[in-house]
N, C-alpha and C. Protein backbone atom coordinates (compact mmCIF):
# COMPACT_ATOMS: atom_id res chain seq x y z
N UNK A 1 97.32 101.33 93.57
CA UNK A 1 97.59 99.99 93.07
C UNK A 1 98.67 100.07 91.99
N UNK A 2 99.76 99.16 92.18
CA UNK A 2 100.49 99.18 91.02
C UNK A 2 100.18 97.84 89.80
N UNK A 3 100.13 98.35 88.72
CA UNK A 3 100.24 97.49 87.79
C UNK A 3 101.26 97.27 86.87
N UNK A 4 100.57 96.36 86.38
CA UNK A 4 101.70 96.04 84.85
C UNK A 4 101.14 95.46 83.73
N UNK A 5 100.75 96.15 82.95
CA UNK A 5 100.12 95.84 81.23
C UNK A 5 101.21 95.70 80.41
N UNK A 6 101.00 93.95 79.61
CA UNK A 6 101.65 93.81 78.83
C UNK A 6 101.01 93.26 77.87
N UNK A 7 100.83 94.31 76.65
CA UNK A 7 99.90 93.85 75.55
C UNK A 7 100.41 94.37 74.37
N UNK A 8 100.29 93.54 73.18
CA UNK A 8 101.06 93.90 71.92
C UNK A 8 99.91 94.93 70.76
N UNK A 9 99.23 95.32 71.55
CA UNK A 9 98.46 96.37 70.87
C UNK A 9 98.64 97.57 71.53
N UNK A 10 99.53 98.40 70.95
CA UNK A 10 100.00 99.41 71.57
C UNK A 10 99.07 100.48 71.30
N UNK A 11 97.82 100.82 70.81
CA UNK A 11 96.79 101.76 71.20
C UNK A 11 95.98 101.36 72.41
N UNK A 12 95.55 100.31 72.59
CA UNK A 12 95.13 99.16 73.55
C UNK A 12 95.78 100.22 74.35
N UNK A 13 97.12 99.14 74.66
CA UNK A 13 97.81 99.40 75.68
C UNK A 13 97.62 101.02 76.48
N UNK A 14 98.17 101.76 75.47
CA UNK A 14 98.14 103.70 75.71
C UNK A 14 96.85 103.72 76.44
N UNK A 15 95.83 103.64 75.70
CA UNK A 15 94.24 104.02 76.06
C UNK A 15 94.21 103.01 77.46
N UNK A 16 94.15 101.92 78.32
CA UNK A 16 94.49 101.53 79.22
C UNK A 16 95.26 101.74 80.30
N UNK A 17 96.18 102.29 79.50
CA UNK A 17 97.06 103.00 81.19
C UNK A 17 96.95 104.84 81.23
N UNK A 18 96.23 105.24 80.14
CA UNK A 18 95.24 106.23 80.54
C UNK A 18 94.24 106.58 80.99
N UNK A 19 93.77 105.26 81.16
CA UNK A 19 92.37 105.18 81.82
C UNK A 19 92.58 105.06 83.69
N UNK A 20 93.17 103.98 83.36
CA UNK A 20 93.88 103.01 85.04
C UNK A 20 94.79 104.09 85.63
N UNK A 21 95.46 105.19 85.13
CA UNK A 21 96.36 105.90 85.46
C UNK A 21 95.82 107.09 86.41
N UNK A 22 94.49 107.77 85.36
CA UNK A 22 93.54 108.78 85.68
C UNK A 22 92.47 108.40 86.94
N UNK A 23 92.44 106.66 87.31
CA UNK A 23 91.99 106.15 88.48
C UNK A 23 92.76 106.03 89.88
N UNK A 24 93.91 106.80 89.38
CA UNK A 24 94.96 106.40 90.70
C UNK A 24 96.04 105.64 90.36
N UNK A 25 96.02 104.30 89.50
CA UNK A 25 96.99 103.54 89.79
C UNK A 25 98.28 103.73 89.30
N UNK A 26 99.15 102.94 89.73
CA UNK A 26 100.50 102.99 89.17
C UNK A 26 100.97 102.22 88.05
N UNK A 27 101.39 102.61 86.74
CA UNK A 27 101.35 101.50 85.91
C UNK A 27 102.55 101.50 84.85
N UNK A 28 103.21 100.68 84.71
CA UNK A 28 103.94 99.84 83.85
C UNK A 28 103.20 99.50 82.52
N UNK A 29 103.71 99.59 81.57
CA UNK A 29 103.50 99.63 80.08
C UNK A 29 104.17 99.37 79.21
N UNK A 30 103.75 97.86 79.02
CA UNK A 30 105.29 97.07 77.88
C UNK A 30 104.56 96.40 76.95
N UNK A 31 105.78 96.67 75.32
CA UNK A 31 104.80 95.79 74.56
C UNK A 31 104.97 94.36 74.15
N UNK A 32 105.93 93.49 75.06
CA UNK A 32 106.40 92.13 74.78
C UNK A 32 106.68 91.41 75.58
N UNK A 33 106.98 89.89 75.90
CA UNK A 33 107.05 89.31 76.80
C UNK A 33 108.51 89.40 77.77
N UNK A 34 109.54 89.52 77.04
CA UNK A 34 110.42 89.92 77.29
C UNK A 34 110.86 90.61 78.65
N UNK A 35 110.38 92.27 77.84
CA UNK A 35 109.78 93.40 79.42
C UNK A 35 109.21 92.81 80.03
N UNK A 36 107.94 92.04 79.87
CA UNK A 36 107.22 91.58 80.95
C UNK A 36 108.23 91.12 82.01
N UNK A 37 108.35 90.22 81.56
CA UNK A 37 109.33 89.29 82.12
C UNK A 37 110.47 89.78 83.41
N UNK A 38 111.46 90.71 82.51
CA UNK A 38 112.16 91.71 83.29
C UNK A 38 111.44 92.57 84.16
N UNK A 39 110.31 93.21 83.70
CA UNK A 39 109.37 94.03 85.13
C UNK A 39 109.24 93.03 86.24
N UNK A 40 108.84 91.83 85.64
CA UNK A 40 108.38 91.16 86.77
C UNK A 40 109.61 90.25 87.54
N UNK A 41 111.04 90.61 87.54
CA UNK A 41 111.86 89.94 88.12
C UNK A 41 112.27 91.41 88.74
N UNK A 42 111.66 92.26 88.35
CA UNK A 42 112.62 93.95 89.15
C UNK A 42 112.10 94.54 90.24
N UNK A 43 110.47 94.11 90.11
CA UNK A 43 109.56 94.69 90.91
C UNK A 43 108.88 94.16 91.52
N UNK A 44 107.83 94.86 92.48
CA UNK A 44 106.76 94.47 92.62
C UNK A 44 105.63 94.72 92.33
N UNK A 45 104.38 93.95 91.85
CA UNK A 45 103.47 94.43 91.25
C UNK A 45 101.82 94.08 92.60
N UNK A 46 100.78 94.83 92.28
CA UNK A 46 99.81 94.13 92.71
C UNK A 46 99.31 93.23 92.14
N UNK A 47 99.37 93.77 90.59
CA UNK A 47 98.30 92.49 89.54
C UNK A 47 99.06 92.81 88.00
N UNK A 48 99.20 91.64 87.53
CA UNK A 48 99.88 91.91 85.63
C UNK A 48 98.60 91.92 84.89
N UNK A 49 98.56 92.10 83.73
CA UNK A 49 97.51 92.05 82.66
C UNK A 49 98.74 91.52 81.60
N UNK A 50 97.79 90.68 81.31
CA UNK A 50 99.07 89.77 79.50
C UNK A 50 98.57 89.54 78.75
N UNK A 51 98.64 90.07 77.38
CA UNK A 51 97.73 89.43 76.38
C UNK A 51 98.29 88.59 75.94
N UNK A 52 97.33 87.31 75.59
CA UNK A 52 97.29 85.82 75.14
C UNK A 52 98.31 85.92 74.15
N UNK A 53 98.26 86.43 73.10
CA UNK A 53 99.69 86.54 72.31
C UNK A 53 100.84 87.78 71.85
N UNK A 54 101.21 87.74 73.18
CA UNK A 54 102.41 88.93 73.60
C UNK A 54 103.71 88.13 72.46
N UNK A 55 104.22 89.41 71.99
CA UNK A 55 105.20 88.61 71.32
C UNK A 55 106.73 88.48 71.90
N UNK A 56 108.16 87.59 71.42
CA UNK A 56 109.05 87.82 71.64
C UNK A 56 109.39 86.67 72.39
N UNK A 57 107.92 86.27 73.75
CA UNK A 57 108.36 85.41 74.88
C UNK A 57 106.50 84.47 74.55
N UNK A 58 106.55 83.27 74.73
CA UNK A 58 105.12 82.76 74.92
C UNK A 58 104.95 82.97 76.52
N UNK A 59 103.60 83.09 76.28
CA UNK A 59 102.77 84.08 77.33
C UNK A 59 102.98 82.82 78.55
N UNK A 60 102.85 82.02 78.37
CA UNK A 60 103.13 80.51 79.78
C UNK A 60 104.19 81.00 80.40
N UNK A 61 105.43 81.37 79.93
CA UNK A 61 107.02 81.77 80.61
C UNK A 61 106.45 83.49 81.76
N UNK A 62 105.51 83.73 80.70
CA UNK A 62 105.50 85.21 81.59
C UNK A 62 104.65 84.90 82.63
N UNK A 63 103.67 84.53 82.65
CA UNK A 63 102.73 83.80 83.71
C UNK A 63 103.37 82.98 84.40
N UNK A 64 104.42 82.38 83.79
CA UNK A 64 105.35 81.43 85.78
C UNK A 64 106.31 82.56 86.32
N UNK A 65 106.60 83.64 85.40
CA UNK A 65 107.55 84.78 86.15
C UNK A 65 106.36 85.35 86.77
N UNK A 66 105.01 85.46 86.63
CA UNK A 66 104.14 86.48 87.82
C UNK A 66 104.01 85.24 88.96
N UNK A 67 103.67 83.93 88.42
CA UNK A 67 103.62 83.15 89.57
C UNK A 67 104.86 83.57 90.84
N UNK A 68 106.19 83.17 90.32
CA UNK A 68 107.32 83.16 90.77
C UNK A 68 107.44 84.05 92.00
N UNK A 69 106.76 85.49 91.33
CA UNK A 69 107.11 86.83 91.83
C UNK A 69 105.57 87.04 92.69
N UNK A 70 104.66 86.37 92.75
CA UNK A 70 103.58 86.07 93.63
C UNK A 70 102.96 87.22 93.10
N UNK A 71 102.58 87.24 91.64
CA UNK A 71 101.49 88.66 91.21
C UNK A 71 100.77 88.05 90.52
N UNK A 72 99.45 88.48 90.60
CA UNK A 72 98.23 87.52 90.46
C UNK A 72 98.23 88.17 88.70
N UNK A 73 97.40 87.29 87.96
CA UNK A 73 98.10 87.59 86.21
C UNK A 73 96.35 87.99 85.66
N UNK A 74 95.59 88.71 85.32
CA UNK A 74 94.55 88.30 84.34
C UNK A 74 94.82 88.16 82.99
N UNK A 75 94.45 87.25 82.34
CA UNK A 75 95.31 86.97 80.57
C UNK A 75 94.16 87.34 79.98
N UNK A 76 94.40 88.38 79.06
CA UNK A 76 93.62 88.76 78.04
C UNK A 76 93.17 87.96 76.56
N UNK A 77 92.25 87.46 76.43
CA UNK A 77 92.27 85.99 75.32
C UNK A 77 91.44 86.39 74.07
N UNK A 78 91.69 86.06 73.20
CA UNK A 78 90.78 86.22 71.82
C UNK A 78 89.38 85.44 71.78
N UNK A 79 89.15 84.26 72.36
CA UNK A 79 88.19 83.30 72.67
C UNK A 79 88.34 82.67 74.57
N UNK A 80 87.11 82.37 74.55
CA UNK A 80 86.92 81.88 76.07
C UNK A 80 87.79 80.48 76.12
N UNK A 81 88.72 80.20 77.04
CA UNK A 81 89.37 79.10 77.37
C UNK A 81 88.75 77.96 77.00
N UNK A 82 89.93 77.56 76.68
CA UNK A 82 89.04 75.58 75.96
C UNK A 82 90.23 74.46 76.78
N UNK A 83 89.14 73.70 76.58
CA UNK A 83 89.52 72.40 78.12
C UNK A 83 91.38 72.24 77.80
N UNK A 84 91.77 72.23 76.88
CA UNK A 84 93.14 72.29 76.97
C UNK A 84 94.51 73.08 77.65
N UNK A 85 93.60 74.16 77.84
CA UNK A 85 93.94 75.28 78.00
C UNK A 85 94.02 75.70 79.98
N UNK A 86 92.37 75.26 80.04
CA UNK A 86 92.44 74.94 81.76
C UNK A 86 93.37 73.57 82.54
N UNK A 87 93.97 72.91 81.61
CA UNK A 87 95.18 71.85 82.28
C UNK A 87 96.22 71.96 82.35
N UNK A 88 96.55 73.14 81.33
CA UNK A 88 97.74 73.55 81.76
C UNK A 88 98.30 74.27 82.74
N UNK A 89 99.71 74.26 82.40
CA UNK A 89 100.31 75.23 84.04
C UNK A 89 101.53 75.84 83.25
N UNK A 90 101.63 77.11 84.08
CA UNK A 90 100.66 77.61 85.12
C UNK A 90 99.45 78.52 84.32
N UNK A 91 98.74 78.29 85.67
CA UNK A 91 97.36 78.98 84.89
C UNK A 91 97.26 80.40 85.66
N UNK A 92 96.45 81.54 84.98
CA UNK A 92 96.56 82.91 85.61
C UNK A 92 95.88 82.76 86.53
N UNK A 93 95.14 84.29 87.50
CA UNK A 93 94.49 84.24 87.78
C UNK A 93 92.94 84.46 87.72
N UNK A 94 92.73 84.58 86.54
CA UNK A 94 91.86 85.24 85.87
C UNK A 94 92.00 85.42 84.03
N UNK A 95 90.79 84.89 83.40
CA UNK A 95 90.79 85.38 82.17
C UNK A 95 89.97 86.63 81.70
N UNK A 96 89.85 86.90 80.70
CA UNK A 96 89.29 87.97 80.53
C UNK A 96 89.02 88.16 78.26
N UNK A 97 88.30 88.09 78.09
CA UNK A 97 87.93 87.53 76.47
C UNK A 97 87.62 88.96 75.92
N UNK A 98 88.40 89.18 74.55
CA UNK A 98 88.03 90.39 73.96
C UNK A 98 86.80 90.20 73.79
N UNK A 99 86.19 91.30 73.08
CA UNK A 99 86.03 92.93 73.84
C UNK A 99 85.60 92.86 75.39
N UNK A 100 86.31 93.88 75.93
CA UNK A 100 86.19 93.80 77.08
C UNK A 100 86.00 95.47 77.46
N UNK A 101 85.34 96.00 78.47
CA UNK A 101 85.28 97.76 78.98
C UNK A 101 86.50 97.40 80.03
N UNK A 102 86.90 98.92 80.02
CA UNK A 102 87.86 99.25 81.50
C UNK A 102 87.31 99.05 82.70
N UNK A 103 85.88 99.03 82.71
CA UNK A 103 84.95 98.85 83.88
C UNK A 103 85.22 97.01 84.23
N UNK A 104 85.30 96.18 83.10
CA UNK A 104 85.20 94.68 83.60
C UNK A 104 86.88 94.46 84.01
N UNK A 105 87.59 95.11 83.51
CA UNK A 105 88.76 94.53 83.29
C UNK A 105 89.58 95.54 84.96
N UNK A 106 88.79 96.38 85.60
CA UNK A 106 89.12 96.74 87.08
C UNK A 106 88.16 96.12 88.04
N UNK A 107 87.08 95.21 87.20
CA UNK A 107 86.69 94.35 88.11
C UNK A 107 87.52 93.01 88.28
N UNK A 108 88.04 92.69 87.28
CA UNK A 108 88.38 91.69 87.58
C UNK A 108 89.51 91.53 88.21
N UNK A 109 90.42 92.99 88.18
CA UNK A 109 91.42 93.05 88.49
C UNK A 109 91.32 93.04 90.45
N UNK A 110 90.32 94.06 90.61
CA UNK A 110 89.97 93.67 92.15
C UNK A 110 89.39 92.60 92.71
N UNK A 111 89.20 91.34 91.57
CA UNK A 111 88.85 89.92 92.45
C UNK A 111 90.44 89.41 93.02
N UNK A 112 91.01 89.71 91.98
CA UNK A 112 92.24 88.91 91.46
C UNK A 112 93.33 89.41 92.76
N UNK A 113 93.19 90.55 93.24
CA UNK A 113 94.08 91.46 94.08
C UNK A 113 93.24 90.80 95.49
N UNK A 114 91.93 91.11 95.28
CA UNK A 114 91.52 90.15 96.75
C UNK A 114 91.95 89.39 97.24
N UNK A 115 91.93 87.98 96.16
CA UNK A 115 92.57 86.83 96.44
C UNK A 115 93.90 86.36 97.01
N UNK A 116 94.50 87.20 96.15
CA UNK A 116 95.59 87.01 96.32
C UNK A 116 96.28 87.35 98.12
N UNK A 117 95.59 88.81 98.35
CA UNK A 117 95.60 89.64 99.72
C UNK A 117 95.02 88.17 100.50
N UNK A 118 94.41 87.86 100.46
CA UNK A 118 93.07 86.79 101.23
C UNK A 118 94.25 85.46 101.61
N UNK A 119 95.08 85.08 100.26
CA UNK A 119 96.20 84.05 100.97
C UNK A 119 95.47 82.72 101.48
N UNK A 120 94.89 82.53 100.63
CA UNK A 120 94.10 81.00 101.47
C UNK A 120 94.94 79.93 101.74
N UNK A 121 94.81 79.35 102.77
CA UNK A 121 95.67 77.85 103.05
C UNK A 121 94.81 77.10 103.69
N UNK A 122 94.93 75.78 103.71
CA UNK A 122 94.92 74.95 104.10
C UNK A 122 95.91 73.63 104.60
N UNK A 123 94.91 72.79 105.85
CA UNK A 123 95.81 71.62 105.97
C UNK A 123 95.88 70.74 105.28
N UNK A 124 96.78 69.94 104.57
CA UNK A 124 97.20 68.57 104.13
C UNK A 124 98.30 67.39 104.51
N UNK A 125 97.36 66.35 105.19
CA UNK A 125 97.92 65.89 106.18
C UNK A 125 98.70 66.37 107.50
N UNK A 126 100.04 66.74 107.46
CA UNK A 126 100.80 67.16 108.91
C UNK A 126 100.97 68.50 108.58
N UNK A 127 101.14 69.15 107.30
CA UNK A 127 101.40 70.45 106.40
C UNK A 127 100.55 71.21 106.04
N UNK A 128 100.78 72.48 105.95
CA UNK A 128 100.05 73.66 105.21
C UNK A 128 100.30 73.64 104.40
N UNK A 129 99.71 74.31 103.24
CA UNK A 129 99.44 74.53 102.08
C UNK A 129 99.08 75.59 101.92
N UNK A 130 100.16 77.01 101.69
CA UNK A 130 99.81 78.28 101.18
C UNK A 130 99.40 78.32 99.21
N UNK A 131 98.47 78.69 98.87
CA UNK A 131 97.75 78.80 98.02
C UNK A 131 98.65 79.49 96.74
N UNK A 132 98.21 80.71 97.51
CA UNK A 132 98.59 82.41 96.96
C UNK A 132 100.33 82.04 96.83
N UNK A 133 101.11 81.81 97.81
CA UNK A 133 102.84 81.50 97.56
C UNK A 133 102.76 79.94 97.16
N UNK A 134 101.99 79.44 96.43
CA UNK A 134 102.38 78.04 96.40
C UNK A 134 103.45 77.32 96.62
N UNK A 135 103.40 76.77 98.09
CA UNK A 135 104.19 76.28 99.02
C UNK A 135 103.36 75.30 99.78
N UNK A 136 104.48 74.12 100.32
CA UNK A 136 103.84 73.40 101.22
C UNK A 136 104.97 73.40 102.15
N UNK A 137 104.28 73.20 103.32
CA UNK A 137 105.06 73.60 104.74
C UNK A 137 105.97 75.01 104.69
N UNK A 138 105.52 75.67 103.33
CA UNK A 138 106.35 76.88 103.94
C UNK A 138 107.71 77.03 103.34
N UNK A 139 107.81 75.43 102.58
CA UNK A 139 109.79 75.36 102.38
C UNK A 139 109.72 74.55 100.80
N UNK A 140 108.38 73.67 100.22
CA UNK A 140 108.61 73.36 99.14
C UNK A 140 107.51 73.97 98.35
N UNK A 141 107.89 74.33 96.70
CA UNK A 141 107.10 74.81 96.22
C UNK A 141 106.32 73.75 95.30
N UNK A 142 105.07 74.13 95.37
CA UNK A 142 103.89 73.04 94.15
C UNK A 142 103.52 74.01 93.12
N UNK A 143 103.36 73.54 91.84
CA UNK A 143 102.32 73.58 91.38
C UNK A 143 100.87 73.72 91.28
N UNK A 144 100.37 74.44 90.44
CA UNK A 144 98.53 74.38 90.31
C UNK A 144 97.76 72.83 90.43
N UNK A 145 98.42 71.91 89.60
CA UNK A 145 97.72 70.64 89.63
C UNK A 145 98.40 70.39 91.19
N UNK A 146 99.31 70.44 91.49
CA UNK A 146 99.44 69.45 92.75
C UNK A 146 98.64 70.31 94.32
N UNK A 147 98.32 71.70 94.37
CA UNK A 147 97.42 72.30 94.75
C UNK A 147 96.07 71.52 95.10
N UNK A 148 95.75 71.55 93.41
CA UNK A 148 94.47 71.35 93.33
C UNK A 148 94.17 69.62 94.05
N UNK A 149 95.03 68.88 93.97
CA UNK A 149 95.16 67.42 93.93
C UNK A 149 95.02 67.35 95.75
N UNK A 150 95.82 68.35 96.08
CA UNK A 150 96.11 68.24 97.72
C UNK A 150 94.94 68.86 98.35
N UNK A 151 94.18 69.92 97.82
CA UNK A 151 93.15 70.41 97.79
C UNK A 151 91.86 69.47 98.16
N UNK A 152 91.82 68.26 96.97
CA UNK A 152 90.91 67.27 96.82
C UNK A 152 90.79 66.56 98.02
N UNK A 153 92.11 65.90 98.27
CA UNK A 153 92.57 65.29 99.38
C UNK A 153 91.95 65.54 100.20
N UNK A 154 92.21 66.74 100.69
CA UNK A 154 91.87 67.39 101.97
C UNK A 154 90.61 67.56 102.28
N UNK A 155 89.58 67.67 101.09
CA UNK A 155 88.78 67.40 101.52
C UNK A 155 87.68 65.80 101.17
N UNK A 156 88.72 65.20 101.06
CA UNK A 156 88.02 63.91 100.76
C UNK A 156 87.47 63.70 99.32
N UNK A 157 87.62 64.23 98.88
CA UNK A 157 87.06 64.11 97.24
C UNK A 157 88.16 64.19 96.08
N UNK A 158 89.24 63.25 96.50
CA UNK A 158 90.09 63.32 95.19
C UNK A 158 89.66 62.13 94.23
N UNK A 159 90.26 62.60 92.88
CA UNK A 159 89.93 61.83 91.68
C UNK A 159 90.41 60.21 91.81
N UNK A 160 89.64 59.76 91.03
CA UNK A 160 89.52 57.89 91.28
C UNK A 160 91.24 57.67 90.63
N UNK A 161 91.55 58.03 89.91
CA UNK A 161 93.15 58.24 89.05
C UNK A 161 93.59 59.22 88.71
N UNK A 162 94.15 59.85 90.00
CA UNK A 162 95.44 61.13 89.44
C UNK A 162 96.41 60.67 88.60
N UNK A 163 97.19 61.59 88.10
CA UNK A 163 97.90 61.53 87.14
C UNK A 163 99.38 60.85 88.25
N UNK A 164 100.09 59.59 87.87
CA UNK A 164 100.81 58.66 88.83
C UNK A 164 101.91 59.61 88.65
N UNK A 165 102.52 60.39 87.76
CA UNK A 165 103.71 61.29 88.19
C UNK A 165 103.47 62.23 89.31
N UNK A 166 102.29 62.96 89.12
CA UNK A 166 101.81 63.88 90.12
C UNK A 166 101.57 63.57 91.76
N UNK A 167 101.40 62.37 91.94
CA UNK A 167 101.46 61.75 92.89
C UNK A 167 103.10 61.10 93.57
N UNK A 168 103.71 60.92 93.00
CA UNK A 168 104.92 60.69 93.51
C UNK A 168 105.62 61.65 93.27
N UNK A 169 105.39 63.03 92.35
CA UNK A 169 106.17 64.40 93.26
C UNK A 169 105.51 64.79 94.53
N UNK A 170 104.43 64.68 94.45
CA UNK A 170 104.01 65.00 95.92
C UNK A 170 104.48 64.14 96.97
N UNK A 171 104.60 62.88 96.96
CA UNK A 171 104.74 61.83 97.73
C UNK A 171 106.88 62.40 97.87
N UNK A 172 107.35 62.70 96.80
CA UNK A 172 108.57 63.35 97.21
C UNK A 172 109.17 64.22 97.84
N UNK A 173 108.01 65.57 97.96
CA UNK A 173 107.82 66.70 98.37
C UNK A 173 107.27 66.32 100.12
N UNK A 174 106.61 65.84 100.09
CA UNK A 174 106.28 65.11 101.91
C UNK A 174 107.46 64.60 102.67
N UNK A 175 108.67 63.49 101.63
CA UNK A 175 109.42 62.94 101.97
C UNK A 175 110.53 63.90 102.48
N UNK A 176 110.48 64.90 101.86
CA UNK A 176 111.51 66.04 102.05
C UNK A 176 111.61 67.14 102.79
N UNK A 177 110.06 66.86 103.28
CA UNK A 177 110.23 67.59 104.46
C UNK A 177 109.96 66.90 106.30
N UNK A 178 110.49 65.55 105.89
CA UNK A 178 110.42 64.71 106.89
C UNK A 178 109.21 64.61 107.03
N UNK A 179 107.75 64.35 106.29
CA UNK A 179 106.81 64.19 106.89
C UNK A 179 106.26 62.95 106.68
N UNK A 180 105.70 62.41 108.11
CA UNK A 180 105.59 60.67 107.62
C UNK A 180 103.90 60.64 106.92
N UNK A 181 103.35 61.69 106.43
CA UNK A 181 102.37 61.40 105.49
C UNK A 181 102.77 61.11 103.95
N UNK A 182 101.45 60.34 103.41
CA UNK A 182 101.81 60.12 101.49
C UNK A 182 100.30 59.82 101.02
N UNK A 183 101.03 60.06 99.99
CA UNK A 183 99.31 59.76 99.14
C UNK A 183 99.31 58.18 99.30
N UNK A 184 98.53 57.33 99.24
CA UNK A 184 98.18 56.18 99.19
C UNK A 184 97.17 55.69 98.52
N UNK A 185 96.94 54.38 97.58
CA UNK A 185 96.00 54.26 97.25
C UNK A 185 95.20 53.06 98.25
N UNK A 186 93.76 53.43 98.06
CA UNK A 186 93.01 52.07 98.90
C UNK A 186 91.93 51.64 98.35
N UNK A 187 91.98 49.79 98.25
CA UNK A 187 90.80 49.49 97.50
C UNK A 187 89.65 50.23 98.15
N UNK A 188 88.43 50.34 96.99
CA UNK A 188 87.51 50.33 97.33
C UNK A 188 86.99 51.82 98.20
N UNK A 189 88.55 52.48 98.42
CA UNK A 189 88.37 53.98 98.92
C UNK A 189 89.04 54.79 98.04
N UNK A 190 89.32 54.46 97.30
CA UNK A 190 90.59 55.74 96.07
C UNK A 190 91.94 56.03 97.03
N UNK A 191 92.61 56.57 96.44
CA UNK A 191 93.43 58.07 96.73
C UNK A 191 93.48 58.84 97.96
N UNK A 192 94.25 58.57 99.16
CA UNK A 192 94.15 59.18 100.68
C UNK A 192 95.50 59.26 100.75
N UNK A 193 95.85 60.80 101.52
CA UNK A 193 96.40 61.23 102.21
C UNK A 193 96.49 61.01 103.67
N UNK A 194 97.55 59.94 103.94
CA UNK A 194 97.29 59.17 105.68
C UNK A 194 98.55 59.10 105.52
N UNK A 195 99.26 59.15 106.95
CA UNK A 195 100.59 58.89 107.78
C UNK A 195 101.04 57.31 107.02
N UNK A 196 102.26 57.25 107.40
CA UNK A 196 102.57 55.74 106.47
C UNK A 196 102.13 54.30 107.08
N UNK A 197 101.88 54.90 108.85
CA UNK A 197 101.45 53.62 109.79
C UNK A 197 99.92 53.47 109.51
N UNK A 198 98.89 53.86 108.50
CA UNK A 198 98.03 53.82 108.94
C UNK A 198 97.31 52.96 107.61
C-alpha cells in the first residue's frame, strides 16, 4: 500500500511511518500542506493521512487536492467533528480524533481503501453517478453535497428544501450533458428528479 502522512508533528510523523513502513507499506512523509499538496499532484497514492492543522496550506485545499487526485483522505482531529464541520466541502474520508493506536488508524485506513476500491455508483435519473470519481455521466464533476442530494433523489427521500443554488448547479450539470431530466419541485411531493415532460 502506498501512503502519504502529512502531519506537523514530526515525532508523530517518524514513529508512524516506522510503524506503517515495518508493515509493508510505502510511505511518503511531509510536514506541511504545501508537500502535501505537491505529493498529491505527482503521484499516486492509495490513502493520505492529514492532520487537522497542517501548517503553510489549510487542510480543506489539501483534502480537494486528494479529492482531485481520487485518494481517499483520513483527517486526523484534536476533537470529534462538530455539525459545522460535517457541511462542509470537501469532506475526507474518514476522521480519526487524537489519541489514536497504529492499530485504529490501519483500520481505518483499510475501510477508507475499501471504499474507495468498491467505487459505488448509482442511477440518477438518465445518468450515473460515480461516487469514488465524483462524476456524473462520466463527463461532469459534483461535489459531496450535490452527491449526497442526488443520492436522496434517487432514492426518494430528498430534503423538503435543498439549498436553491445546489439545485440549479445540478439542474445545470443535467443541462450539459443533454439530459432532458431536472430537479423539480412538486406540491405536496417535495423535490423529484423527473424528465422535463413529466
Amino acid at each position: 500500500m502506498k501512503l502519504l502522512f502529512a502531519l506537523s508533528d514530526r515525532d508523530l510523523l517518524f514513529a508512524l511511518t516506522r510503524i506503517f513502513e515495518a508493515d509493508g507499506a510505502e510511505v511518503t512523509a511531509v510536514f506541511d500542506g504545501i508537500q502535501a499538496v505537491s505529493c498529491l499532484a505527482g503521484s499516486f497514492y492509495d490513502a493520505a493521512v492529514l492532520d487537522r492543522s497542517i501548517p503553510r496550506v489549510e487542510y480543506a485545499r489539501v483534502l480537494q487536492a486528494a479529492r482531485e487526485s481520487r485518494v481517499p483522505a483520513v483527517l486526523l482531529t484534536e476533537t470529534a467533528p462538530d455539525a459545522s464541520f460535517l457541511l462542509s466541502s470537501p469532506l475526507p474520508a474518514a476522521c480519526l480524533a487524537y489519541p489514536f493506536s497504529p492499530e485504529e488508524l490501519a483500520a481505518r485506513l483499510a475501510s477508507v481503501t475499501e471504499k474507495s476500491v468498491s467505487d459505488r455508483r448509482f442511477t440518477a435519473g438518465d445518468r450515473e453517478v460515480a461516487v469514488a470519481a465524483f462524476s456524473l455521466g462520466g463527463r461532469v464533476s459534483l461535489t459531496d453535497k450535490e452527491i449526497d442530494l442526488l443520492l436522496a433523489l434517487a432514492e426518494g427521500e430528498a430534503p423538503a428544501a435543498p439549498d436553491a443554488a445546489l439545485v440549479r448547479a445540478l439542474n445545470d450539470k443535467y443541462a450539459s450533458l443533454g439530459s432532458a431530466f431536472r430537479i423539480r419541485y412538486f406540491e405536496q411531493k417535495g423535490y423529484r428528479l423527473v424528465a422535463q415532460n413529466e
